[in-house]
Protein backbone atom coordinates (compact mmCIF):
# COMPACT_ATOMS: atom_id res chain seq x y z
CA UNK A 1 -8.16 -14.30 12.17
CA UNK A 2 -8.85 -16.23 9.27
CA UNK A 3 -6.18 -17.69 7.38
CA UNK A 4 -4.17 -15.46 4.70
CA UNK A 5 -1.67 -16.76 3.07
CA UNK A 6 0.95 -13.82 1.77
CA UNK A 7 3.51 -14.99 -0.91
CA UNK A 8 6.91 -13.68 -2.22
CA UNK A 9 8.81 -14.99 -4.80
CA UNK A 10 12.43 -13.30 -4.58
CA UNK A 11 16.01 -14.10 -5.92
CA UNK A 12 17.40 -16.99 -4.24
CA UNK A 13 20.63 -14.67 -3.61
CA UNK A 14 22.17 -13.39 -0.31
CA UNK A 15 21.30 -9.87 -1.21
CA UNK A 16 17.78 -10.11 -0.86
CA UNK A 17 17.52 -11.72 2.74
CA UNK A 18 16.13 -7.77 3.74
CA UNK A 19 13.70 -8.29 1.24
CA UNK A 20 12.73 -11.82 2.88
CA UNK A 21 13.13 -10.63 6.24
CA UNK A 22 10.81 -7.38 5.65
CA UNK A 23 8.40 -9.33 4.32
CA UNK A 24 8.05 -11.87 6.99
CA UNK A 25 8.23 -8.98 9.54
CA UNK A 26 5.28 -7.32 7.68
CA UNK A 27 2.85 -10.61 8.59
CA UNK A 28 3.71 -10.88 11.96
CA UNK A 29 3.46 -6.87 12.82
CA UNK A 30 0.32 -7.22 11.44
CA UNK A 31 -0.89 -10.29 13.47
CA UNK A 32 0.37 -8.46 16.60
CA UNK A 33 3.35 -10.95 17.45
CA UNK A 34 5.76 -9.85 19.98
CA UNK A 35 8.87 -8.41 19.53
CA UNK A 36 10.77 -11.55 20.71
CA UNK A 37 8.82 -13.86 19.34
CA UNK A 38 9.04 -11.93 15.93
CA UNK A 39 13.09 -11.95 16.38
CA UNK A 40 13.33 -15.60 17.17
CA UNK A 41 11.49 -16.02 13.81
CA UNK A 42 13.65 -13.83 12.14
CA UNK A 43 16.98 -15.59 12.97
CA UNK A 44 15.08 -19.12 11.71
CA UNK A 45 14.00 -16.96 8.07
CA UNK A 46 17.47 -15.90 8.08
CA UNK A 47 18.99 -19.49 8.39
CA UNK A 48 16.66 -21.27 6.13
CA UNK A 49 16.77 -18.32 3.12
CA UNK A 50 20.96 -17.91 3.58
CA UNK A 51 21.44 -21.64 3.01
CA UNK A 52 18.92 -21.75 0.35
CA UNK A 53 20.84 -18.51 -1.46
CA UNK A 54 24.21 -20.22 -0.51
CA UNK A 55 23.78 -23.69 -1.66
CA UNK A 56 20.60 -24.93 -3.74
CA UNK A 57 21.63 -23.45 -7.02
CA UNK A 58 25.56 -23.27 -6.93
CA UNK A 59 27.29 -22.55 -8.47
CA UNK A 60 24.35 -21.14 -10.55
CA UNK A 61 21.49 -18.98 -9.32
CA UNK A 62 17.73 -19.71 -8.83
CA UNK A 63 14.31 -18.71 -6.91
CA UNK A 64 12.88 -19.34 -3.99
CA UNK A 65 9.13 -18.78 -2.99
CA UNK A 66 8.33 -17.66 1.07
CA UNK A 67 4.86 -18.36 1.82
CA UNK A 68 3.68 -16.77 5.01
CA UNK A 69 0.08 -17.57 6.79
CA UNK A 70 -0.62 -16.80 9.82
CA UNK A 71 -4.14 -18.69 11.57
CA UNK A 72 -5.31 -20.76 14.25
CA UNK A 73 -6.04 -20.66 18.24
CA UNK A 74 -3.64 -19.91 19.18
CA UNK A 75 -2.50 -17.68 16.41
CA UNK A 76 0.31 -19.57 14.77
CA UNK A 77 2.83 -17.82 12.11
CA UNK A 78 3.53 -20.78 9.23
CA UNK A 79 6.66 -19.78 7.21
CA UNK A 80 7.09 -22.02 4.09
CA UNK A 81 10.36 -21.85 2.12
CA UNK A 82 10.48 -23.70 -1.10
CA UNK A 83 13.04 -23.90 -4.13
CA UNK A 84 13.78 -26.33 -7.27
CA UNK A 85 17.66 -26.69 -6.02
CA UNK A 86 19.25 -29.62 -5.73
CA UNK A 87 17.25 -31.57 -2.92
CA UNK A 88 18.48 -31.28 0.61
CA UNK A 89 16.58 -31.96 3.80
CA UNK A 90 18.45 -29.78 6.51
CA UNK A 91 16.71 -32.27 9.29
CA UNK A 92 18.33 -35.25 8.18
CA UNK A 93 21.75 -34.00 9.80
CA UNK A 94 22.30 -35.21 13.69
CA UNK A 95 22.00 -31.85 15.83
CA UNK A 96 25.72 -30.79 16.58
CA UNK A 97 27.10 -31.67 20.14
CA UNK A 98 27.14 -28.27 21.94
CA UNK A 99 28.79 -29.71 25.07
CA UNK A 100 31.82 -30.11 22.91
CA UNK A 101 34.21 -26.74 22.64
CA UNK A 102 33.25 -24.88 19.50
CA UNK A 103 36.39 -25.96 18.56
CA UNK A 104 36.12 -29.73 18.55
CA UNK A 105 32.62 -29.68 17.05
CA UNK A 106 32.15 -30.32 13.35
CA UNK A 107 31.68 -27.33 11.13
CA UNK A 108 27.75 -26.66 10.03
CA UNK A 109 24.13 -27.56 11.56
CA UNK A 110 24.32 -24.59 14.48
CA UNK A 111 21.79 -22.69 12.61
CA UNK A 112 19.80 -25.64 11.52
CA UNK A 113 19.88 -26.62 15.07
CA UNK A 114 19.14 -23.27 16.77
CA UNK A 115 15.86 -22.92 13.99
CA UNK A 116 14.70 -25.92 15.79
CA UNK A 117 15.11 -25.06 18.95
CA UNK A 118 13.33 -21.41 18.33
CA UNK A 119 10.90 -22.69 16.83
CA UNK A 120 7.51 -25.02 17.36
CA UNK A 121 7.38 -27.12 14.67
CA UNK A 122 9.79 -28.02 11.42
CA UNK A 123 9.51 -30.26 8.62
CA UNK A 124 11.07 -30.27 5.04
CA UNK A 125 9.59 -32.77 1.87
CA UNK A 126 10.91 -33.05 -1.54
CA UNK A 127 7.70 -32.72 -3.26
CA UNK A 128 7.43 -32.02 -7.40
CA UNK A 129 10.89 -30.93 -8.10
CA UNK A 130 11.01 -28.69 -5.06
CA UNK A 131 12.55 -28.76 -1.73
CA UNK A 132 9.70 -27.42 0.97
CA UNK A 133 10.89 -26.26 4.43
CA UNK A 134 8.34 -25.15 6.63
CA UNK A 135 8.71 -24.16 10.21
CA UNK A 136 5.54 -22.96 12.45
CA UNK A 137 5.56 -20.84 15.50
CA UNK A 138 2.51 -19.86 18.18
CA UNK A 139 2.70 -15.85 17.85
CA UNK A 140 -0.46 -15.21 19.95
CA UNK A 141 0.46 -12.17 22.26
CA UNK A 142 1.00 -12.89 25.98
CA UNK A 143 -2.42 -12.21 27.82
């Protein structure tokens, strides 16, 4: 499958994670990925767009631009979040301690730390005004 890249430029705004979320789920149907593979993918596009609607602009309100392409043996989904916020890399935070009680841990990085766990690869850059987040998952159907 050669490699098409799909782009939607959306609201940076809570309300449109469907929107987001539909779209992703429209590349990877059409690739063929599997149903869990497509939901752990989901709950990463749903942690990277919320924090980007919740936090790059405020108190204001801004875009953000999902690239999807989908390529490669084996066929890899490559999601690619980027908005002009305020810069943040979400990697730079230590992983939370999960051996701790929920209720001794500090507040924030579960869903940071569960994107990298679901998925293969992750890596953010501040590059021309704009904070890039891209994350990269092997969708190639079980044989």
């Amino acid at each position: 499958m050669e490699n098409l890249i799909k782009v939607l430029e959306t609201a940076a705004a809570v309300d449109e994670l469907d929107t987001v979320i539909g779209f992703v789920d429209e590349q990877l149907e059409t690739a063929g990925c599997p149903m869990n593979v497509q939901l752990q993918i989901e709950l990463a596009v749903e942690e990277i767009f919320v924090n980007i609607a919740s936090y790059a602009y405020a108190p204001g309100t801004g875009n953000a631009t999902i690239k999807v392409g989908i390529s490669g043996d084996p066929l890899t989904a490559e999601i690619t979040f980027m908005d002009s916020g305020v810069q943040y890399d979400p990697l730079a935070k230590d992983d939370p301690d999960i051996t701790k009680p929920a209720e001794e841990r500090d507040i924030g990085g579960l869903g940071i730390f569960l994107t990298k766990k679901n998925m293969d690869e992750v890596a953010y850059e501040y590059r021309d005004g704009m904070n890039v987040f891209t994350m990269k998952k092997v969708i190639a159907p079980e044989p």
